[in-house]
Structures are given as C-alpha cells and as structure tokens.
C-alpha atoms as a PDB file:
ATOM      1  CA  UNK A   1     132.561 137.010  34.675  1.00  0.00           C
ATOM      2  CA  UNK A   2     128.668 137.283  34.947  1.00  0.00           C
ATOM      3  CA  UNK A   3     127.412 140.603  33.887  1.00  0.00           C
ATOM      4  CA  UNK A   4     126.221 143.292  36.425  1.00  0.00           C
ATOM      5  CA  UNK A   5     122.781 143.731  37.709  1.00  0.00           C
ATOM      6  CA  UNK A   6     120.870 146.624  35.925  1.00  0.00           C
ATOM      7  CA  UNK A   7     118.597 148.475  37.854  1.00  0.00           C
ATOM      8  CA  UNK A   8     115.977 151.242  36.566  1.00  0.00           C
ATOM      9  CA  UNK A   9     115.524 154.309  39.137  1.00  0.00           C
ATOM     10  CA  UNK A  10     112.137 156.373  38.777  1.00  0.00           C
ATOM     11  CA  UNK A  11     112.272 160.071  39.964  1.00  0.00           C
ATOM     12  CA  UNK A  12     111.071 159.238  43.538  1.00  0.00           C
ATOM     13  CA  UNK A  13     114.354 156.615  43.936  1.00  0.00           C
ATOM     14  CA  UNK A  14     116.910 158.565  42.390  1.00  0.00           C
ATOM     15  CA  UNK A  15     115.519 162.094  44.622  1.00  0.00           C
ATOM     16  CA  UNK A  16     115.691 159.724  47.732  1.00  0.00           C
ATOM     17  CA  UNK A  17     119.440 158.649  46.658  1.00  0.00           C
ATOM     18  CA  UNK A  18     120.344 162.350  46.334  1.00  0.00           C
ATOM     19  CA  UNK A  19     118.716 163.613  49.388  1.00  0.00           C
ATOM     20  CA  UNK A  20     119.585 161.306  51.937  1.00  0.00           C
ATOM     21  CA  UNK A  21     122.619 159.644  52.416  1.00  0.00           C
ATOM     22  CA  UNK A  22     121.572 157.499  55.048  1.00  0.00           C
ATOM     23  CA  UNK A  23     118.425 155.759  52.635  1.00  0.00           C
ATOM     24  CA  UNK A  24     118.529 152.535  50.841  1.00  0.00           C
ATOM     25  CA  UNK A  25     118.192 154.375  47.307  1.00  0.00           C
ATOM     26  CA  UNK A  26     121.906 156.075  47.839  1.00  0.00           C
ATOM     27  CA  UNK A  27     123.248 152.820  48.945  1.00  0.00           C
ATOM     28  CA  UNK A  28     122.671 151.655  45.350  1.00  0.00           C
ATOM     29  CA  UNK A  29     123.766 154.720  43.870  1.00  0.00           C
ATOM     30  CA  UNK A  30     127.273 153.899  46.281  1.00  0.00           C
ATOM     31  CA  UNK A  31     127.439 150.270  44.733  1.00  0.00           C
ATOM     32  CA  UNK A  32     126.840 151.622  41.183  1.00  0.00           C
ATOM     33  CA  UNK A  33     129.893 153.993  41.593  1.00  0.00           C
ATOM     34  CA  UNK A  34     131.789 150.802  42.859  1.00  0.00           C
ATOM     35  CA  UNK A  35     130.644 148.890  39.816  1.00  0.00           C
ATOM     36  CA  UNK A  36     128.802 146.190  42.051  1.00  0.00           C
ATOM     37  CA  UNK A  37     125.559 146.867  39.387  1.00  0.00           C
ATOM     38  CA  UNK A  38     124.587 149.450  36.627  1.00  0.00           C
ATOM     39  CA  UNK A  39     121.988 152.356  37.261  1.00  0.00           C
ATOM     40  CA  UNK A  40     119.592 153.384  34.822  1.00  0.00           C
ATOM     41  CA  UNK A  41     117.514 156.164  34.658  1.00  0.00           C
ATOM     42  CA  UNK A  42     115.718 157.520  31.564  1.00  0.00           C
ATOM     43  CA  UNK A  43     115.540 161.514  29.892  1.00  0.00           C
ATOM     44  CA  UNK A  44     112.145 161.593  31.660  1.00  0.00           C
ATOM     45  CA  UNK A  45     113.480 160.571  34.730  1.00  0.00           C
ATOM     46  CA  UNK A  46     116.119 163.633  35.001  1.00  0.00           C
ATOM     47  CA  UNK A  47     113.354 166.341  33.756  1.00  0.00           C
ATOM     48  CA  UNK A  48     111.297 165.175  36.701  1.00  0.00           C
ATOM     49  CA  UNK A  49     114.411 165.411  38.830  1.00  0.00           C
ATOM     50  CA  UNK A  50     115.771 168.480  37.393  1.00  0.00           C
ATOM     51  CA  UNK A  51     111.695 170.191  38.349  1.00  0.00           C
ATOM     52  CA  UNK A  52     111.608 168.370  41.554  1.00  0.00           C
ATOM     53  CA  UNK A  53     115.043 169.628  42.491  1.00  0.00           C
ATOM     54  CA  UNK A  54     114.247 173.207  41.567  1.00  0.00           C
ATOM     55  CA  UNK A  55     111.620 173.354  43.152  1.00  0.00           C
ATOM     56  CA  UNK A  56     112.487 171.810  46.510  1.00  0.00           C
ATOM     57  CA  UNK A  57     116.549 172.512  46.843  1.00  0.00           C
ATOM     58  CA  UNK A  58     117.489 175.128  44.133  1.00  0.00           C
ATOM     59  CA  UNK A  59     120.808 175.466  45.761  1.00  0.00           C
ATOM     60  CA  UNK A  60     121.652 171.354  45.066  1.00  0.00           C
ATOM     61  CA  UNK A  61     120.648 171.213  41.302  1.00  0.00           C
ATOM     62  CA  UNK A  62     124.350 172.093  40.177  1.00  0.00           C
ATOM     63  CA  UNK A  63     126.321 169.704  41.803  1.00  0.00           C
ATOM     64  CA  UNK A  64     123.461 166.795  40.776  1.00  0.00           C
ATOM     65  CA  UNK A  65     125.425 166.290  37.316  1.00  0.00           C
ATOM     66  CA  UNK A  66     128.363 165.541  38.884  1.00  0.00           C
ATOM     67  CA  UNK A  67     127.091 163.070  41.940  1.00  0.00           C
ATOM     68  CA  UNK A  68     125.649 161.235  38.947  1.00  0.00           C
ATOM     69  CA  UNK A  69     128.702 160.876  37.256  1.00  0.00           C
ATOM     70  CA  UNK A  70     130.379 159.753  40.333  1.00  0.00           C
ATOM     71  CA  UNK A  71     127.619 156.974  40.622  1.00  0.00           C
ATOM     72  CA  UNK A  72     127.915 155.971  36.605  1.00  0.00           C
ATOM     73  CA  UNK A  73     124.234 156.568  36.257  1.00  0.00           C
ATOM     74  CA  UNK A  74     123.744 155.677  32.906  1.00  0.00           C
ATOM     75  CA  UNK A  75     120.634 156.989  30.812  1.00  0.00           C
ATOM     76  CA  UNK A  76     118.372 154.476  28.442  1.00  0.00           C
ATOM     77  CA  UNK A  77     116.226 155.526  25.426  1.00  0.00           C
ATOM     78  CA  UNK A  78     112.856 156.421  25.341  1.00  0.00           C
ATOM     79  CA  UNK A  79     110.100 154.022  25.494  1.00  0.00           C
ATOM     80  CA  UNK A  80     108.085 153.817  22.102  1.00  0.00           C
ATOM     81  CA  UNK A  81     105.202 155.759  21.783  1.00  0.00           C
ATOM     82  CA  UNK A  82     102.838 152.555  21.645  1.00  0.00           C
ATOM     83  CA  UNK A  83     104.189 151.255  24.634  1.00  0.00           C
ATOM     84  CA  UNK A  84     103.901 154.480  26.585  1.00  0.00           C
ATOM     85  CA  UNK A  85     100.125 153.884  25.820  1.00  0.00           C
ATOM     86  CA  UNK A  86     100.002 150.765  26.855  1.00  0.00           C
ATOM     87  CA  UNK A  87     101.205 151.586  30.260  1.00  0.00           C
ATOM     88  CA  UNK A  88      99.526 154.948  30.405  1.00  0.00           C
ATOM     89  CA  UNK A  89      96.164 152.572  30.734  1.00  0.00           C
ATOM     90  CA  UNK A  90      97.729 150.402  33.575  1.00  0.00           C
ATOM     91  CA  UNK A  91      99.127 153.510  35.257  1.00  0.00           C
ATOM     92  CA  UNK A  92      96.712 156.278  34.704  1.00  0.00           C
ATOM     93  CA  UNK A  93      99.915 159.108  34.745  1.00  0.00           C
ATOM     94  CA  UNK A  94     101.569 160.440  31.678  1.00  0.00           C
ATOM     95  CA  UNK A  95     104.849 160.977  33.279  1.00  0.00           C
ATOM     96  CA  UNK A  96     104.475 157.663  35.165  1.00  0.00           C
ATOM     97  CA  UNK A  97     103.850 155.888  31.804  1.00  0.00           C
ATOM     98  CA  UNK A  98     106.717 157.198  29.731  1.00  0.00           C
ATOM     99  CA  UNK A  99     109.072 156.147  33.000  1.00  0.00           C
ATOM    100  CA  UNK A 100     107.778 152.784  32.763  1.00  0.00           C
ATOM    101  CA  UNK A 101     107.817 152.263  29.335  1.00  0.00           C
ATOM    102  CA  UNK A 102     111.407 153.317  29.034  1.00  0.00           C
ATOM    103  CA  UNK A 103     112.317 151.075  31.832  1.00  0.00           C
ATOM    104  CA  UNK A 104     110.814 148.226  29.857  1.00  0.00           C
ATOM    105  CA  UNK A 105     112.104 149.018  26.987  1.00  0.00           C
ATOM    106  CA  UNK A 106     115.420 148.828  28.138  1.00  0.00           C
ATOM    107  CA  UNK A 107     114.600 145.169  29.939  1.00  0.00           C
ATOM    108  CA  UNK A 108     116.421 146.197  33.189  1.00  0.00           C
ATOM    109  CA  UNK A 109     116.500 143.475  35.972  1.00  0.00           C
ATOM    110  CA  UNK A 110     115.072 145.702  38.078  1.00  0.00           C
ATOM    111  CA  UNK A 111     112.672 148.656  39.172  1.00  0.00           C
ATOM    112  CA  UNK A 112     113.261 151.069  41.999  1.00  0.00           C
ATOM    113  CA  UNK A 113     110.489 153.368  43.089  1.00  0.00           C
ATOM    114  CA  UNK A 114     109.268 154.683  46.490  1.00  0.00           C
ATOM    115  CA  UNK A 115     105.734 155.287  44.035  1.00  0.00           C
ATOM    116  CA  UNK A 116     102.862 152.910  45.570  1.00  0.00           C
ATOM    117  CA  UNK A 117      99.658 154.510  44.005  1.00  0.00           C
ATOM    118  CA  UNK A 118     101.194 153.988  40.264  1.00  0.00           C
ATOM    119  CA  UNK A 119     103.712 151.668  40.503  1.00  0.00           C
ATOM    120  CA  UNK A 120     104.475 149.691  44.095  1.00  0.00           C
ATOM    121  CA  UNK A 121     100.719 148.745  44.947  1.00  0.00           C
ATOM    122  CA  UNK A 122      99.682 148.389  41.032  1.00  0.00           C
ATOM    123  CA  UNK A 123      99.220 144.618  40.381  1.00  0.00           C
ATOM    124  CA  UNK A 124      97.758 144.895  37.242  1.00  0.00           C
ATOM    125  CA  UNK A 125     101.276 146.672  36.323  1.00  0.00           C
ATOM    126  CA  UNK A 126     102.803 144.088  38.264  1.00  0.00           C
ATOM    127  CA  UNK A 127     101.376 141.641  36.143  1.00  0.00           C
ATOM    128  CA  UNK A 128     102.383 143.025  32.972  1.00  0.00           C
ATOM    129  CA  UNK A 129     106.076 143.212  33.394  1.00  0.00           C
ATOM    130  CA  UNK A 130     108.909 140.525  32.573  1.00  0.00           C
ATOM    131  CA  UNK A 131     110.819 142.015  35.904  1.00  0.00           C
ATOM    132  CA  UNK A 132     110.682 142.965  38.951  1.00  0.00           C
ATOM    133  CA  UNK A 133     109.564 146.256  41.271  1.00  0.00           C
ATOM    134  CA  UNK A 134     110.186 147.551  44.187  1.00  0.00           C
ATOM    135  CA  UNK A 135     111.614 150.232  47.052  1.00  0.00           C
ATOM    136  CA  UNK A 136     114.980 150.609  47.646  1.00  0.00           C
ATOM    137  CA  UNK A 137     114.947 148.378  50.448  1.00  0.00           C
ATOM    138  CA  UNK A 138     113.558 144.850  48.176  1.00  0.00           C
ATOM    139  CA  UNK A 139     115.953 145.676  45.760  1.00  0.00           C
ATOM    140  CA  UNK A 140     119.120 145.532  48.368  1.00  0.00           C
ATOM    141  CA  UNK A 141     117.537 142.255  49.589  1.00  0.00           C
ATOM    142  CA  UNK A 142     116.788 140.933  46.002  1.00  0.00           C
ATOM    143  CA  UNK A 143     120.389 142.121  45.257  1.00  0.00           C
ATOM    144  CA  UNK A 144     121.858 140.318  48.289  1.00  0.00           C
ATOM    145  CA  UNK A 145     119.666 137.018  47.583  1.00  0.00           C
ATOM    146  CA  UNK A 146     121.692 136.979  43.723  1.00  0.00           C
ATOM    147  CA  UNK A 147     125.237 137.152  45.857  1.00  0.00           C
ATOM    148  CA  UNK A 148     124.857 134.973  48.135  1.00  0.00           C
ATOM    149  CA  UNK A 149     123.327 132.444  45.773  1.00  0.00           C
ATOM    150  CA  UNK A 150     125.172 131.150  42.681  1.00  0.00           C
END
C-alpha cells in the first residue's frame, strides 16, 4: 500500500478550512478525516490560529480542537533555529519563517497557503525548497494528478 500524501497547512489554509466549508482548504481537511492524505500543521501554526480566531470569531475557538481532531490534523516539530534564519532572509517575516522552516523540516510533500507576498509569489523561496507550494486549489489538482497516475 503506498503511503499517504502529507500536506503542510500555514495559518491562512487551515483559517480558510475552518471558515468556509464550501473552499478548497476544507476539502482537504474532509479527505484528511477520510484518511485519503495526512495534514500537518506546526505549534506556530495553531498560535497564529488560536490569535486569528480570537480575534475574528471568539465564539468558534472552542469547538476548533475538536474539528481538528475530526480531520486527524497532526502537528510536526519545530523547525531548528538555523533554519528559521535561513528562511527568515528569503521571507522577510518571523512568523512566516518559523512556519516554513517547520514545514521543511518535517519534508512534507506539500505546502498549502493562500500567502502570496511571503510564500505563493516568492521564487527565491520557491527555489529553495525540495517540495512543492501552493493554494488550496493546486494542491487538489496536484493531488488528483498522483491518483489518476500510477
């Protein structure tokens, strides 16, 4: 049996999967829960969340645990503090370079974002990593490109 796909959500994915059930970004939280692939997110990931949530739907945060537990998100280690510098000069963000770094750390198959100005639109990030990024919506049709072809 070939192993799942593993795919790494940043804060702006994982919010979109939550808010809207209609989006790409919950459609992969949906085939996580199925076991079609493996979510990842990182500690930095859900303290973004956890502000973002606070801040913008108070009344959701408690029932967040549990509608990640139903998807099997699964959490990854930190990044290393010298790769967290590395990125932080291809990135320019703090936050943004301690997401990517523990995404690469963890060698994922794939990154989720809806992030352009530090992540979707960075080639020089681009460049630098052994996998691929992108919105919800190229990772269903990167997904769907590895089922259909053996």
């Amino acid at each position: 049996m070939a192993r799942r796909v593993e795919v790494f959500l940043d804060t702006s994915a994982l919010f979109a999967g939550i808010w809207s059930v209609s989006g790409g970004a919950h459609l992969i939280l949906k085939l996580s829960e199925v076991r079609s692939l493996e979510v990842w997110v990182s500690p930095q990931v859900l303290r973004e969340l956890d502000w973002a949530l606070r801040a913008k739907a108070p009344e959701v945060v408690g029932d967040v645990a549990h509608l990640l537990d139903t998807a099997r998100v699964r959490v990854t280690e930190p990044g290393s503090e010298a790769q967290v510098d590395a990125y932080l000069a291809l990135v320019g963000h703090p936050g943004d370079a301690q997401v990517i770094a523990d995404a690469a750390g963890a060698a994922r198959d794939y990154f989720v974002t809806l992030d352009r100005k530090h992540f979707l639109d960075n080639e020089d990030l681009r460049t630098a990593l052994s996998f691929p990024i992108g919105t919800p919506g190229d990772f269903l049709e990167w997904f769907r490109g590895r089922l259909i072809t053996p």
